[in-house]
Protein backbone atom coordinates (compact mmCIF):
# COMPACT_ATOMS: atom_id res chain seq x y z
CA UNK A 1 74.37 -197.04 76.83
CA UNK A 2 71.32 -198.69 78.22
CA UNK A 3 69.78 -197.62 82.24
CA UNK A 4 67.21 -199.44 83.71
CA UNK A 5 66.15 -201.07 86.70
CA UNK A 6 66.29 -204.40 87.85
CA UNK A 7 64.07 -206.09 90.15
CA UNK A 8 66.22 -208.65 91.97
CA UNK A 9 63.83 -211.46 92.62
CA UNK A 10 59.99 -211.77 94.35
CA UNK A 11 60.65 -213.65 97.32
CA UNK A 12 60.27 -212.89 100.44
CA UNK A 13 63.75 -214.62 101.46
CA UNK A 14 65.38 -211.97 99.06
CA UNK A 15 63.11 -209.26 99.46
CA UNK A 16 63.69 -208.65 103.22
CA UNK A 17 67.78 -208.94 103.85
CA UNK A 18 68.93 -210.97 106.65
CA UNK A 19 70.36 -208.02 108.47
CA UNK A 20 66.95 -206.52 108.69
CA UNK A 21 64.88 -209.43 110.01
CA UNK A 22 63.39 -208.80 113.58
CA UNK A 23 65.18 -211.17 115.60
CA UNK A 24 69.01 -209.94 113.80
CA UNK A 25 68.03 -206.37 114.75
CA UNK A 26 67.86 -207.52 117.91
CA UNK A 27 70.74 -209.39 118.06
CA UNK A 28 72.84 -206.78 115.87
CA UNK A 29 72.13 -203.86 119.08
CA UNK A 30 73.75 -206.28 121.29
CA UNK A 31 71.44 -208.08 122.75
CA UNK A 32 70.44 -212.17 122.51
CA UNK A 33 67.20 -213.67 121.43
CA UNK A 34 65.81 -216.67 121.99
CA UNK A 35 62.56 -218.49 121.16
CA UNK A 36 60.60 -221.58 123.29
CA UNK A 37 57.90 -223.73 122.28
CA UNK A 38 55.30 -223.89 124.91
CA UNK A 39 52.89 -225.69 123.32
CA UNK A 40 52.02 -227.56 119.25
CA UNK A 41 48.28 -228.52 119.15
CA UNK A 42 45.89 -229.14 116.53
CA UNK A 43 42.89 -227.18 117.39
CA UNK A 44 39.54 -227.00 116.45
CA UNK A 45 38.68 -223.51 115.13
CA UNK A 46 35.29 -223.68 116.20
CA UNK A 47 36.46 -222.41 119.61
CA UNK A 48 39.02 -219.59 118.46
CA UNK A 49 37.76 -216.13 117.17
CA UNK A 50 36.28 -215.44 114.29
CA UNK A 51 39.84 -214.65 112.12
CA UNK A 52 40.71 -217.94 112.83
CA UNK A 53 37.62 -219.71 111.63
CA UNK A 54 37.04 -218.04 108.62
CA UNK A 55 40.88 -218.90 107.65
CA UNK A 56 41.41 -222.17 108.81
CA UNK A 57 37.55 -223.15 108.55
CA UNK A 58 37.33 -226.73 110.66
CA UNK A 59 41.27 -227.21 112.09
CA UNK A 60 44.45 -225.47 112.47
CA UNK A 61 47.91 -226.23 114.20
CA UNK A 62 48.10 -223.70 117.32
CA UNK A 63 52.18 -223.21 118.36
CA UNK A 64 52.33 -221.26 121.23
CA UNK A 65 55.74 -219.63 121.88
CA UNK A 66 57.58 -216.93 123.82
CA UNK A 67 60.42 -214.94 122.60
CA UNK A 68 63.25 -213.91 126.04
CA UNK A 69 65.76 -211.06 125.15
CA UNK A 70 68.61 -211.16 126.87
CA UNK A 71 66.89 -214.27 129.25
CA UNK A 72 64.05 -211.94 130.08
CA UNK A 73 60.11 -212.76 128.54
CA UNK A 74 59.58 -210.78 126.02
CA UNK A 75 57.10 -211.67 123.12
CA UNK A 76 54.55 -214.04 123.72
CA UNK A 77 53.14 -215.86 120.09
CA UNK A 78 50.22 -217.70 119.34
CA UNK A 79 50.19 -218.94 115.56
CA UNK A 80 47.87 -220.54 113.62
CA UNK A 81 48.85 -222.63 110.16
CA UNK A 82 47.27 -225.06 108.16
CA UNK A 83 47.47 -228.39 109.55
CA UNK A 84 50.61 -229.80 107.00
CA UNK A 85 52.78 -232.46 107.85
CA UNK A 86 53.27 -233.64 111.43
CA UNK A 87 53.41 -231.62 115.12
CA UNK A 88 56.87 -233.28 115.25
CA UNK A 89 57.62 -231.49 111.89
CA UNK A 90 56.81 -228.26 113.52
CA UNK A 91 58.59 -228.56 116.38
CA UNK A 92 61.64 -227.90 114.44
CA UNK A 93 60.69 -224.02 114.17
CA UNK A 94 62.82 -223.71 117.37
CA UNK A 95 65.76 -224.00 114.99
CA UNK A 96 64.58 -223.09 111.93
CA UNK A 97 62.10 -220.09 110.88
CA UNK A 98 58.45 -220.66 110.49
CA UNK A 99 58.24 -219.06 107.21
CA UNK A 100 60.71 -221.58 105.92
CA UNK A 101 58.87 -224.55 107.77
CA UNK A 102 56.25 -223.37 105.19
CA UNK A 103 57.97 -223.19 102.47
CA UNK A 104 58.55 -227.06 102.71
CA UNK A 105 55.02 -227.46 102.22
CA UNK A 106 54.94 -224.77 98.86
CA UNK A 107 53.42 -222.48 101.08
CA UNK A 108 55.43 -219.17 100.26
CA UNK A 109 55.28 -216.14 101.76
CA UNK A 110 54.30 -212.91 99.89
CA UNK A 111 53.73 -210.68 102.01
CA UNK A 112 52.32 -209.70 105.63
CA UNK A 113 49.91 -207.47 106.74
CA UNK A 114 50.18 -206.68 110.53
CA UNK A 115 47.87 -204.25 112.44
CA UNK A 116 48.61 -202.99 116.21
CA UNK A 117 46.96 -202.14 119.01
CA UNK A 118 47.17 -201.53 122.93
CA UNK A 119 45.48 -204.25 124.43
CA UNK A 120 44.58 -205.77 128.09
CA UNK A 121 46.96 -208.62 128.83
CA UNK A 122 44.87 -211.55 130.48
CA UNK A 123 46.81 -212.85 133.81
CA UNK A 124 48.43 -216.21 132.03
CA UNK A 125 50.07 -214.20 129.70
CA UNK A 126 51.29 -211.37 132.26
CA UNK A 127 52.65 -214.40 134.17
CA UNK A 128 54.25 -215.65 131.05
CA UNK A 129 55.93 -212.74 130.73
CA UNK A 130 56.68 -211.99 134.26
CA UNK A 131 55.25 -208.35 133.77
CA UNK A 132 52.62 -206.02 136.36
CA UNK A 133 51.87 -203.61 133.79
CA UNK A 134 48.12 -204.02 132.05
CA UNK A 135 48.32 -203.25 129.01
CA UNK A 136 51.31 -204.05 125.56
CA UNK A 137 51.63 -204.14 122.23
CA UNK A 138 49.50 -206.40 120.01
CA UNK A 139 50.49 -207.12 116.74
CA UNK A 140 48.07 -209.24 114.55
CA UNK A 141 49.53 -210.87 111.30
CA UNK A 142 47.89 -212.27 108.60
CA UNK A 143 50.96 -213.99 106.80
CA UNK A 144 49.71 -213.95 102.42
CA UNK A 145 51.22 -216.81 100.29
CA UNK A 146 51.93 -216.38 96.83
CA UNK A 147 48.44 -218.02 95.90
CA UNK A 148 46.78 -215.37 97.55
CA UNK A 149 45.93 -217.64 100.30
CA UNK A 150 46.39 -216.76 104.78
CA UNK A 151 49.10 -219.20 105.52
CA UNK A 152 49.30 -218.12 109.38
CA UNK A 153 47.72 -215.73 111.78
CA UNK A 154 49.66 -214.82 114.66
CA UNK A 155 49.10 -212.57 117.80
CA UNK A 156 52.20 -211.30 119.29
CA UNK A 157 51.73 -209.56 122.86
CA UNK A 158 55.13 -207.68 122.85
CA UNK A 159 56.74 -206.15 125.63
CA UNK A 160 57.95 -203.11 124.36
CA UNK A 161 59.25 -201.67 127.81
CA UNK A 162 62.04 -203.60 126.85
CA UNK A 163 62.68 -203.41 123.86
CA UNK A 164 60.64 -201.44 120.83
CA UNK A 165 59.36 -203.35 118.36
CA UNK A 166 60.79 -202.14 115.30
CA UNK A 167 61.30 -204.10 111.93
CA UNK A 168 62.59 -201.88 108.86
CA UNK A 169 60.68 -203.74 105.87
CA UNK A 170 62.45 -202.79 102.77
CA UNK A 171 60.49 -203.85 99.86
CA UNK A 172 61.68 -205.12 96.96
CA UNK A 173 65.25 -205.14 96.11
CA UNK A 174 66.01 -203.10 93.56
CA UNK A 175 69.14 -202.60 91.80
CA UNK A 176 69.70 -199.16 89.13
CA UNK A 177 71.93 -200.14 86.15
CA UNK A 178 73.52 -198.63 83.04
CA UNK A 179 75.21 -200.85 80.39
């Protein structure tokens, strides 16, 4: 009799389970999410913050989005990708997730690395989200690829009066076997 341990597989697709993704967590206490493009642009980074420029050096794709649970604003997105295929292209992340829109290009996801913090919310996005408080959550991601390479940068202002961000990463499957 053999035991070992089996790593499933080393993508992100199969590492996280659908169950535990942000937006079914949401949707599995109840509650509906949906997302809106507000805006596709190609930018020049030269006039976005310093994070952006190093990544994307000269131009970037900028989709601007807001999350509503349950028809209320709730998450308000700015990303930033490599400028691949077409805006039109992109616009299909209202059906189908960015990560995969990605993938299309053989830009895989390996992993994230988010940081948070309390910040000021300027008055378009407290508009946006049809909030009077100051002040929510601000997650920054840096999205990795499996080339070691930023693949996206995203702010997410996140009103967690609503609802608290949570997302259970579970990292990577693993399955115990004896033979």
């Amino acid at each position: 009799m053999r035991k070992g341990t089996t790593v499933i597989s080393d993508r992100l697709f199969n590492k996280l389970p659908k169950a535990a993704s942000f937006s079914s967590i949401i949707e599995l206490s109840g509650n509906t999410l949906k997302k809106e493009i507000l805006s596709i642009e190609e930018v020049q980074t030269i006039n976005e913050d310093d994070l952006i420029r190093k990544t994307f050096k000269e131009k970037s794709y900028k989709l601007t989005r807001i999350y509503y649970l349950n028809g209320e604003p709730y998450i308000y997105f700015e990303h930033f990708l490599p400028v691949l295929g077409s805006i039109e292209a992109l616009e299909q992340t209202e059906r189908v997730s960015l990560y995969k829109w990605l993938a299309e290009f053989d830009k895989n996801v390996s992993r994230f690395q988010d940081s948070f913090e309390v910040v000021k919310i300027e008055e378009p996005i407290k508009e946006k989200l049809k909030i009077d408080h100051t002040h929510l959550l601000k997650r920054v991601r840096k999205t990795i690829s499996t080339f070691n390479e930023v693949i996206e940068v995203s702010y997410a202002i996140c009103d967690t009066n609503k609802y608290p961000y949570k997302y259970p990463y579970k990292y990577p499957y693993i399955i115990d076997y004896e033979v």
